[in-house]
Protein backbone atom coordinates (compact mmCIF):
# COMPACT_ATOMS: atom_id res chain seq x y z
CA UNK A 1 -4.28 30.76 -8.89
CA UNK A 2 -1.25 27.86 -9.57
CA UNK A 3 -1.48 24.92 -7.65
CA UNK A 4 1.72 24.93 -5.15
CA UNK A 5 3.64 22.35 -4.98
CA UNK A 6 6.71 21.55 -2.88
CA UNK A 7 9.62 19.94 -4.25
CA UNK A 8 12.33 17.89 -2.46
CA UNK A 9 15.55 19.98 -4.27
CA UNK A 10 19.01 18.94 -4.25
CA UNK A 11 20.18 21.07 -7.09
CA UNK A 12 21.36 17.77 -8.89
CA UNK A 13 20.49 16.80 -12.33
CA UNK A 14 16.50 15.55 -11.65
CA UNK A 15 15.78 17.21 -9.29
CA UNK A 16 16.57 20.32 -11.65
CA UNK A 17 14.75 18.87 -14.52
CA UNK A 18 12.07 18.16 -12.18
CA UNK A 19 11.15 21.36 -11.10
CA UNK A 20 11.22 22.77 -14.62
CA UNK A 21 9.05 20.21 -15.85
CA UNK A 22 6.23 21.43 -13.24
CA UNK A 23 7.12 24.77 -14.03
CA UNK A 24 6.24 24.22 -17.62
CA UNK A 25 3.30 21.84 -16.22
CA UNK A 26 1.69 25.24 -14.28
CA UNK A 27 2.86 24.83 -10.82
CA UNK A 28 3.77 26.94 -8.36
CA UNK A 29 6.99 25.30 -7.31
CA UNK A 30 8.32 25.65 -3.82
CA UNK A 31 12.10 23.87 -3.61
CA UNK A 32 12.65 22.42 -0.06
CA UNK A 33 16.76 21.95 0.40
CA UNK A 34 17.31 20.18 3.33
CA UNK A 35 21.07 20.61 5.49
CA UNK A 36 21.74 17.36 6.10
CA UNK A 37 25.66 18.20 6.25
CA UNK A 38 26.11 17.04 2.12
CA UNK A 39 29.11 19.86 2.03
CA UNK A 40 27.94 20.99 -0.95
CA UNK A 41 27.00 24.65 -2.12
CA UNK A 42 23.24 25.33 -0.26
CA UNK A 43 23.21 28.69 -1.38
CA UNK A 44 24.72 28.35 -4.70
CA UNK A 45 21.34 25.32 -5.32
CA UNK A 46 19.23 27.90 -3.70
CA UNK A 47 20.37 30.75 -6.58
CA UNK A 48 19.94 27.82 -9.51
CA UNK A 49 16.46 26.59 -8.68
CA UNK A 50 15.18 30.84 -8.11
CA UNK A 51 17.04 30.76 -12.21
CA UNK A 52 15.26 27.52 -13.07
CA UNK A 53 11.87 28.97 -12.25
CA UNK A 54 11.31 28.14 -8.17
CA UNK A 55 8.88 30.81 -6.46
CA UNK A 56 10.46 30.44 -3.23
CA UNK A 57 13.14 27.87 -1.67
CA UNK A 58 13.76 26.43 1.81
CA UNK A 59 16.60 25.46 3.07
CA UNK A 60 16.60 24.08 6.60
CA UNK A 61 19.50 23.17 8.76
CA UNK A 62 18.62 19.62 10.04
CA UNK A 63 22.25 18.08 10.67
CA UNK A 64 21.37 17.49 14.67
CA UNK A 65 17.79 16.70 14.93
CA UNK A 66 19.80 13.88 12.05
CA UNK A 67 21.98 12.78 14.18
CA UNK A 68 20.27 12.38 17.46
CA UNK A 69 16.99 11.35 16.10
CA UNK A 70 17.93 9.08 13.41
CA UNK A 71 21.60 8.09 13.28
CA UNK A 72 21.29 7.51 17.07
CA UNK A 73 18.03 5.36 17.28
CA UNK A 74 20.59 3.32 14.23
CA UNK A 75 23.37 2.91 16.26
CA UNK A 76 21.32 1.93 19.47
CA UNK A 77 19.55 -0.70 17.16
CA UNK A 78 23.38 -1.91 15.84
CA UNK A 79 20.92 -1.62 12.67
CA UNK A 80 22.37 -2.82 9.42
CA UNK A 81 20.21 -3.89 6.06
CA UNK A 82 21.57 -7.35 4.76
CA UNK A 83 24.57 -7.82 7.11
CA UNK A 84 26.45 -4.62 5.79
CA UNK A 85 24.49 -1.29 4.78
CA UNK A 86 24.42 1.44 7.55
CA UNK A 87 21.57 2.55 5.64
CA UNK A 88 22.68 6.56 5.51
CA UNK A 89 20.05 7.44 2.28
CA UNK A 90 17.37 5.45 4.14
CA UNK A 91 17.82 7.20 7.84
CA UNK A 92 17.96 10.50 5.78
CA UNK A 93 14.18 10.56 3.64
CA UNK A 94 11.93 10.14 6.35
CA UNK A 95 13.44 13.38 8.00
CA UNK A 96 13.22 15.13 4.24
CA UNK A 97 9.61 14.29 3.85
CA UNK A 98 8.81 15.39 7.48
CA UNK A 99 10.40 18.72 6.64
CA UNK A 100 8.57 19.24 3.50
CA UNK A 101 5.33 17.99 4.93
CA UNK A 102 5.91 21.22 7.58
CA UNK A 103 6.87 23.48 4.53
CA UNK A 104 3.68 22.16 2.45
CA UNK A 105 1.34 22.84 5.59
CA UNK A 106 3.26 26.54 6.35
CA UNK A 107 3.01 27.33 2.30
CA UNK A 108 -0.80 26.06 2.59
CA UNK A 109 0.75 23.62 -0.26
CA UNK A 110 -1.99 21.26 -1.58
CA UNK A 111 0.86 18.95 -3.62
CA UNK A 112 4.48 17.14 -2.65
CA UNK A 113 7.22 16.24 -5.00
CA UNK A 114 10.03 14.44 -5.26
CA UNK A 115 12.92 12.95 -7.76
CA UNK A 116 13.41 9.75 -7.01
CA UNK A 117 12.80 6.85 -9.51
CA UNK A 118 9.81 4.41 -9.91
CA UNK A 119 12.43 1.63 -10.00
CA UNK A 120 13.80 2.53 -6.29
CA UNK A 121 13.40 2.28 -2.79
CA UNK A 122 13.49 6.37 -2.44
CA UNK A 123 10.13 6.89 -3.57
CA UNK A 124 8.83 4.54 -1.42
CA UNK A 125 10.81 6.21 1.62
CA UNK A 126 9.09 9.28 0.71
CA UNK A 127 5.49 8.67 0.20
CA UNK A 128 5.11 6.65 2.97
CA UNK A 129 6.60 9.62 5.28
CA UNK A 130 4.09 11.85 3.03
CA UNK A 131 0.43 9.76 3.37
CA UNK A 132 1.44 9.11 7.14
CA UNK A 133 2.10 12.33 8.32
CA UNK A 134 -0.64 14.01 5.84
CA UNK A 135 -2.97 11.20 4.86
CA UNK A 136 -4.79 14.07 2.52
CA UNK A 137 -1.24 15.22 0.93
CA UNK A 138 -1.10 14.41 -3.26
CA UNK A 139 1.83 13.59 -4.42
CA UNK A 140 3.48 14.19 -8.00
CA UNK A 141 5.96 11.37 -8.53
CA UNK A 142 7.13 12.19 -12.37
CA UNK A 143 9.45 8.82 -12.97
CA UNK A 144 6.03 7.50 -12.42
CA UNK A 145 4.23 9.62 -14.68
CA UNK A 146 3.11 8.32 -18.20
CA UNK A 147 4.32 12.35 -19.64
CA UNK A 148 7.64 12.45 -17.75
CA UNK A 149 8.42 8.77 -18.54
CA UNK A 150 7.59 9.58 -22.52
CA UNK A 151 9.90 12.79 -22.72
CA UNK A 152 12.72 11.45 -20.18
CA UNK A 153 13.69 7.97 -21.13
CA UNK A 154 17.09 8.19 -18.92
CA UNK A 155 19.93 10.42 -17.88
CA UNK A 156 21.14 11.12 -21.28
CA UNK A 157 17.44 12.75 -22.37
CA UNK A 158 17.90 14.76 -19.11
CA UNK A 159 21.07 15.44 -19.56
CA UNK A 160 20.41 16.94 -23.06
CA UNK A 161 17.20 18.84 -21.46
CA UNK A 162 18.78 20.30 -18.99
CA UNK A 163 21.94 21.41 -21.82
CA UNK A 164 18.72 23.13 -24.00
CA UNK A 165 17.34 24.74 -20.96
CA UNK A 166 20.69 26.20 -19.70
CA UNK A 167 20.21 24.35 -16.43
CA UNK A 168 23.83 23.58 -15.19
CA UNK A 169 24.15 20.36 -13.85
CA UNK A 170 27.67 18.27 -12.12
CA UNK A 171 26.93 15.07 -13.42
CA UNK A 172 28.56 14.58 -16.80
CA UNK A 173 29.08 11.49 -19.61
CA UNK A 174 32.65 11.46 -18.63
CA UNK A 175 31.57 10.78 -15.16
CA UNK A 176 27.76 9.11 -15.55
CA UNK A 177 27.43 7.80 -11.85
CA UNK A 178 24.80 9.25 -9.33
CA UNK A 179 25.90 10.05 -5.82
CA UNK A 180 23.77 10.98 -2.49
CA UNK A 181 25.45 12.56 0.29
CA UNK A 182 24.88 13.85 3.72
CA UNK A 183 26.36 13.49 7.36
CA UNK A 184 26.27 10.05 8.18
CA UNK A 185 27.83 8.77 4.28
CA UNK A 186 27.65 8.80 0.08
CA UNK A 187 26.77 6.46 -1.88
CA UNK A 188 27.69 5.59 -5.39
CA UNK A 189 25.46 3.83 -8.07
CA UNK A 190 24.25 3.84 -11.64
CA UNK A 191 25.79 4.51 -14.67
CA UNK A 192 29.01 2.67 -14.75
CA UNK A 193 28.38 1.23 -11.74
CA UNK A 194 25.78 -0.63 -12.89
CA UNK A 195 27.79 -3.12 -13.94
CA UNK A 196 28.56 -4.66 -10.36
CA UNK A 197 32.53 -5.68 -11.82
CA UNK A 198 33.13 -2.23 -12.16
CA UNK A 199 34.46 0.71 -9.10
CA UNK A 200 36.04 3.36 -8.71
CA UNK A 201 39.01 4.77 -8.51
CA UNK A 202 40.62 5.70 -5.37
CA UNK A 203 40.34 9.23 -6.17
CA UNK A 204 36.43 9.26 -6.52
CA UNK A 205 35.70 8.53 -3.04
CA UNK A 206 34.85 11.64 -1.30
CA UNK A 207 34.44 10.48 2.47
CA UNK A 208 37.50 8.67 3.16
CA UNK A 209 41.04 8.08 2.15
CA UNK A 210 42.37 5.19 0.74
CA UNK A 211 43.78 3.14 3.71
CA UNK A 212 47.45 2.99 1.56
CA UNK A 213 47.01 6.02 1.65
CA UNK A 214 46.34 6.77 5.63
CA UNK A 215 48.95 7.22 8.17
CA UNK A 216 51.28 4.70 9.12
CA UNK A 217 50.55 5.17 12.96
CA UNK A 218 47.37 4.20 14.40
CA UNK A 219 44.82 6.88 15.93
CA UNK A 220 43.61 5.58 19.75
CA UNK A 221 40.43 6.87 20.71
CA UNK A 222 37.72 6.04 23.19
CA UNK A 223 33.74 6.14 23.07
CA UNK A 224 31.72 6.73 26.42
CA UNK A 225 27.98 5.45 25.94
CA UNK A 226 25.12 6.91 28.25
CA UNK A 227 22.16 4.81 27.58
CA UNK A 228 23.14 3.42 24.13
CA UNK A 229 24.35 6.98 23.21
CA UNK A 230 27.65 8.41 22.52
CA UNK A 231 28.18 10.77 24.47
CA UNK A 232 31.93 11.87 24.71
CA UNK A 233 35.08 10.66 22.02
CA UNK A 234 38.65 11.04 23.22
CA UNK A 235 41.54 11.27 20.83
CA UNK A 236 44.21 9.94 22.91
CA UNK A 237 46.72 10.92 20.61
CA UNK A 238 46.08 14.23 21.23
CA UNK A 239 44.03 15.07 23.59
CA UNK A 240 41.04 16.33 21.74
CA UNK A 241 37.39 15.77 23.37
CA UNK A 242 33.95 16.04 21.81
CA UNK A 243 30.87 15.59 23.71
CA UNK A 244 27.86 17.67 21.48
CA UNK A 245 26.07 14.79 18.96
CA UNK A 246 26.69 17.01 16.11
CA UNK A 247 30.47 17.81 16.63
CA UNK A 248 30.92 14.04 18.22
CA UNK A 249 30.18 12.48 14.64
CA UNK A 250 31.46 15.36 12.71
CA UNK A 251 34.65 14.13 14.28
CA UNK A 252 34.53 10.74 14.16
CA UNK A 253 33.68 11.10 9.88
CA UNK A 254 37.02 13.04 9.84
CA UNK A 255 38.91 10.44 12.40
CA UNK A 256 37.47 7.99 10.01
CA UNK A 257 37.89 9.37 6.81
CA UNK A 258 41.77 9.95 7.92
CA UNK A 259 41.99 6.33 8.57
CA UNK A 260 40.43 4.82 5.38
CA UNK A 261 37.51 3.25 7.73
CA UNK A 262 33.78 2.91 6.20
CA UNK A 263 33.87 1.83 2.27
CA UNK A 264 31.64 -1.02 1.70
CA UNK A 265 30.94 -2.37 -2.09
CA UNK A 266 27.92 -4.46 -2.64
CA UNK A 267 24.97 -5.94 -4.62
CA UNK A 268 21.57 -5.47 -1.85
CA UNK A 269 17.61 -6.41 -2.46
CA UNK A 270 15.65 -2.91 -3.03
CA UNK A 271 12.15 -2.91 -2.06
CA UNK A 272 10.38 -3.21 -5.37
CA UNK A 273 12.30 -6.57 -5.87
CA UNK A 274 15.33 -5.41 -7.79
CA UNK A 275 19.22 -5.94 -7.18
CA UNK A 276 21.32 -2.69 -7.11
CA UNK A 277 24.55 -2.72 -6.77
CA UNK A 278 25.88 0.62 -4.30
CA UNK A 279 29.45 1.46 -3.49
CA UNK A 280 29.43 3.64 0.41
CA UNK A 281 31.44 5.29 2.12
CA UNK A 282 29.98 6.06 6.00
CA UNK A 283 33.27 6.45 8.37
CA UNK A 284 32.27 7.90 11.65
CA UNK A 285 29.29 5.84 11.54
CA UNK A 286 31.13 2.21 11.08
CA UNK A 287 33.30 3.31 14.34
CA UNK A 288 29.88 4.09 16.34
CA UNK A 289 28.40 0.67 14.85
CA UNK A 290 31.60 -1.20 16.28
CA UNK A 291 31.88 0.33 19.65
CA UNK A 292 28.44 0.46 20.32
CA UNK A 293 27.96 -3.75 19.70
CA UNK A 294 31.15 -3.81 21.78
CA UNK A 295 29.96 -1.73 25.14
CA UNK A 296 26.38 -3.99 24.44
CA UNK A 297 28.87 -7.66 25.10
CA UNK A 298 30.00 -6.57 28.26
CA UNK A 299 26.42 -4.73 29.62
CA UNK A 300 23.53 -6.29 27.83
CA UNK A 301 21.87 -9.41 29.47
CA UNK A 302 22.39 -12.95 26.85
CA UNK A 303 18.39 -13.06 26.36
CA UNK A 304 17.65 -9.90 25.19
CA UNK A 305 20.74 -8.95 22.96
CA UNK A 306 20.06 -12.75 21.90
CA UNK A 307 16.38 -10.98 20.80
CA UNK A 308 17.18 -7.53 19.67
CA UNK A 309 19.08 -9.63 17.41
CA UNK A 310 16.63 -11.13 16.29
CA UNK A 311 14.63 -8.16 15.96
CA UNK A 312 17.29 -6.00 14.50
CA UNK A 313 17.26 -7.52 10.89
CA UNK A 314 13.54 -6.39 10.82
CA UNK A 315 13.88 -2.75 12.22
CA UNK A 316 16.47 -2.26 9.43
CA UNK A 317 14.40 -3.62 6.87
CA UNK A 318 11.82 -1.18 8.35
CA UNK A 319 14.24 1.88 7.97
CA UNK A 320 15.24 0.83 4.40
CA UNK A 321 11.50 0.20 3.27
CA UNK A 322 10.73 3.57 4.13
CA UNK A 323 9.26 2.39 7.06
CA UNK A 324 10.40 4.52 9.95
CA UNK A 325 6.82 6.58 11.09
CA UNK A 326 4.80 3.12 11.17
CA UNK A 327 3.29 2.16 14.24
CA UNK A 328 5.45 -1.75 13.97
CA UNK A 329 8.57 1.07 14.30
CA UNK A 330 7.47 2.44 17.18
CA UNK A 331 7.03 -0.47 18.87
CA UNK A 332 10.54 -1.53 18.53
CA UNK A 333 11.88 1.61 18.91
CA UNK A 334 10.22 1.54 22.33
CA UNK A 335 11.94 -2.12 22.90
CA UNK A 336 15.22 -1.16 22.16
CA UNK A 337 14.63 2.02 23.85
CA UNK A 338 14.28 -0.64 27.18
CA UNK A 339 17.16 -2.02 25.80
CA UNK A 340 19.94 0.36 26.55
CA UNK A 341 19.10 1.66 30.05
CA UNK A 342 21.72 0.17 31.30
CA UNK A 343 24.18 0.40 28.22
CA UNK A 344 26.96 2.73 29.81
CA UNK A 345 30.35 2.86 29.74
CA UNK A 346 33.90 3.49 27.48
CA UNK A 347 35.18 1.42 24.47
CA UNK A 348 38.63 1.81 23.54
CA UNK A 349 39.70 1.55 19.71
CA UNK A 350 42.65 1.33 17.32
CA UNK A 351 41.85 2.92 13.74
CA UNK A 352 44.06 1.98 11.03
CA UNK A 353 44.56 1.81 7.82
CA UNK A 354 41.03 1.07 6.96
CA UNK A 355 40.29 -1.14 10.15
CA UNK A 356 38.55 -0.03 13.22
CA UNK A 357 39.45 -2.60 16.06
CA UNK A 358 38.45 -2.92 19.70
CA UNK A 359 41.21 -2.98 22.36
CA UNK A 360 39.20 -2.64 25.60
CA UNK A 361 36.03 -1.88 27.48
CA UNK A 362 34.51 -0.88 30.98
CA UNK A 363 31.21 -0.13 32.39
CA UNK A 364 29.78 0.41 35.87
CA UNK A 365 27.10 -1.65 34.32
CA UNK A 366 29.25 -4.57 33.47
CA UNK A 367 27.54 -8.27 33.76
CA UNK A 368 31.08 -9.59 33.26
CA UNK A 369 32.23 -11.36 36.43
CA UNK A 370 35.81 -12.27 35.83
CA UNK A 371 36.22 -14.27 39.62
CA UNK A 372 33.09 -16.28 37.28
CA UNK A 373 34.91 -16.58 34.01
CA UNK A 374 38.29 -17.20 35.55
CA UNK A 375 39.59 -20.20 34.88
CA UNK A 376 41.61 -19.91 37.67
CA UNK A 377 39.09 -19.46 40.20
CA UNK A 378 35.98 -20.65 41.69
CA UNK A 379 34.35 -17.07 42.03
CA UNK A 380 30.84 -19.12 44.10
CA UNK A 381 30.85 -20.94 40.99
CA UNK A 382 30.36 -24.72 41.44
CA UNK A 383 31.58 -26.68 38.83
CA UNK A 384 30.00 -29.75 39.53
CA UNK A 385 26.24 -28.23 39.04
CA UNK A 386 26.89 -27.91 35.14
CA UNK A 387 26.63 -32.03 35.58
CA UNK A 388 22.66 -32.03 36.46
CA UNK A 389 22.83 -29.02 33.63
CA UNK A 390 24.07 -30.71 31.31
CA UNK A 391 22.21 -34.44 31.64
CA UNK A 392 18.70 -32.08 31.93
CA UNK A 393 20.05 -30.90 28.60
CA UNK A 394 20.88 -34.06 27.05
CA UNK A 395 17.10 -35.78 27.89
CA UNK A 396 15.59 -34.96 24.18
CA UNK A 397 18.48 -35.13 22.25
CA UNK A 398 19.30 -38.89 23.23
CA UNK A 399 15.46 -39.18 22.84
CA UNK A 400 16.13 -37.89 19.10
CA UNK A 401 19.22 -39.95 18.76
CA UNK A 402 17.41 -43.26 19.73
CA UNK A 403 14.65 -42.77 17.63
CA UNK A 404 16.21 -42.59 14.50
CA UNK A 405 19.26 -44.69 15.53
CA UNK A 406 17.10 -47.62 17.06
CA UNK A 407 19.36 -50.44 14.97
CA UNK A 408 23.11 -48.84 16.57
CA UNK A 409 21.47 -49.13 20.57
């Protein structure tokens, strides 16, 4: 009998090339397609890879179990890799692999695949899922295989591959840039793009408009948190409510992508050491990320949003690393779990042209005290205790200043 092996498929151009190249290897390819709301053809990649050669192909519907158990635990973290990446690939592979590691035990597969590069931080995301969740699982990696790497020196040998093997394929040397999408964004990179002085047009981007391009009047909305989550958006312009996780960011991507809100360009640190420059685009996402830092000001005590910043760097470097089933994860998952008991309440927001701006909050929950922060009342507060404060303060940095400053006393 073949050896089965199942294949992460997106119907793209290696993925494609891929699975014939096991084909012709002797496998018995199974192509895993996994709904993670890309808004591309599922049935149409389902039809190619049964052409290309695939025995059988999956294709799963994971857009909620995506939201609520990864884009959430994000947004609850205010998680963002180097200061700006929402990270939308990286919260995406760990729920592929887990899928196909459930396909691979149900086919009684002995073998894994996937198409992503040895020069990446993909691969990484998926093997790590793999060996955790099957520590027996073997893994075919071809852009790390000596054969592969010999016949396929880039895009242009697959590109002419794929052309001799009548395997149809969108990206084209007109148009030589790679793109990943799915629910939460796309992102844009190689080819052209290598060359981080180069972008794209306006009419490339996918997700969003161009904010000269988005209306002239501003969209109000407002954001009610239970625990850290979303839980109900309000278009006051019109009236329109959405409480369901799925439909709640489905509607903030289009409220964003209306307003020009989410494109990011930028040169990040992969994994394996090496710059790459990405172009994203991740709309209803960058309005969650805003209101959700702005409910955590008004209901999260100083100390421990003082820590989970502190911590927050490292859980994103965690999700980007491919890091997300390791046992350091789950213990700050579980902290910022602890976190957001008592992050409740509404945010209100402007959206325009391209900017997503705060005009309001209010929480049950609320540690603001503004009889306290009033300066035009006492609210219990007495001023004059902030003069012991501030002398207890002072003791070891006159100490410092005297030490080195010996000659000026």
């Amino acid at each position: 009998m073949k050896q089965k092996v199942v294949l992460a498929y997106s119907g793209g151009l290696d993925t494609s090339v891929i699975l014939k190249w096991l084909i012709d290897k002797g496998f018995d390819v199974v192509a895993f397609i996994a709904d993670l709301g890309q808004e591309e053809d599922l049935d149409a990649a389902k039809e190619k890879a049964l052409k290309v050669g695939a025995s059988k192909v999956y294709i799963e519907d994971v857009k909620k179990e995506f939201v609520t158990d990864f884009i959430f635990p994000s947004i609850r973290a205010n998680a963002v890799y180097e200061g700006r990446y929402l990270m939308g690939t990286s919260l995406a592979r760990p729920l592929i692999a887990k899928k196909q590691i459930e396909v691979a035990k149900k086919e009684k597969a002995d073998f894994v695949s996937h198409g992503a590069t040895g020069k990446g931080n993909d691969q990484v995301r998926f093997e790590l899922t793999y060996y955790t969740l099957n520590p027996k699982i073997k893994v075919i990696a071809p852009w790390k295989d000596a054969e592969f790497l010999a016949q396929f020196k880039g895009r242009s040998d697959m590109l002419k591959y794929a052309d001799k093997h009548g395997i149809p394929v969108k990206v084209t040397k007109e148009k030589p840039y790679s793109t990943d999408a799915n629910l939460m964004h796309i992102s844009y990179e190689a080819g052209i793009l290598e060359d981080p002085k180069q972008t794209l047009d306006d009419e490339d981007f996918q997700m969003t408009k161009s904010p000269k391009e988005a209306p002239d009047k501003e969209t109000a909305i407002e954001i009610e948190f239970k625990h850290g989550n979303p839980v109900n958006v309000k278009n006051k312009n019109d009236g329109t409510v959405k409480t369901k996780p799925l439909e709640l960011f489905q509607y903030l991507n289009r409220l964003g992508k209306e307003n020009g809100i989410g494109r990011i360009d930028m040169v990040e640190n992969r994994f394996v050491g090496i710059k790459s420059r990405g172009i994203y685009e991740t709309p209803g996402g960058t309005i969650l990320h805003i209101a959700h830092r702005d409910i955590e000001g008004l209901t999260l005590d100083r100390e421990v949003a003082h820590l989970k910043d502190m911590l927050m760097p490292k859980f994103s470097e965690l999700v980007y690393y491919g890091f997300w089933y390791s046992p350091e994860m789950k213990f700050l998952q579980a902290a910022f779990g602890k976190s957001q008991e008592h992050i409740n309440g509404t945010v209100y927001l402007s959206l325009y042209k391209g900017n997503c701006s705060v005009t309001g909050r209010e929480s049950k929950d609320s540690l603001y005290n503004q009889d306290l922060s009033s300066m035009d009342a006492t609210g219990g507060y007495d001023q004059k205790d902030a003069l012991g404060f501030i002398k207890l303060n002072a003791v070891r940095l006159k100490a410092s200043s005297l030490r080195s400053k010996k000659d000026t006393y």
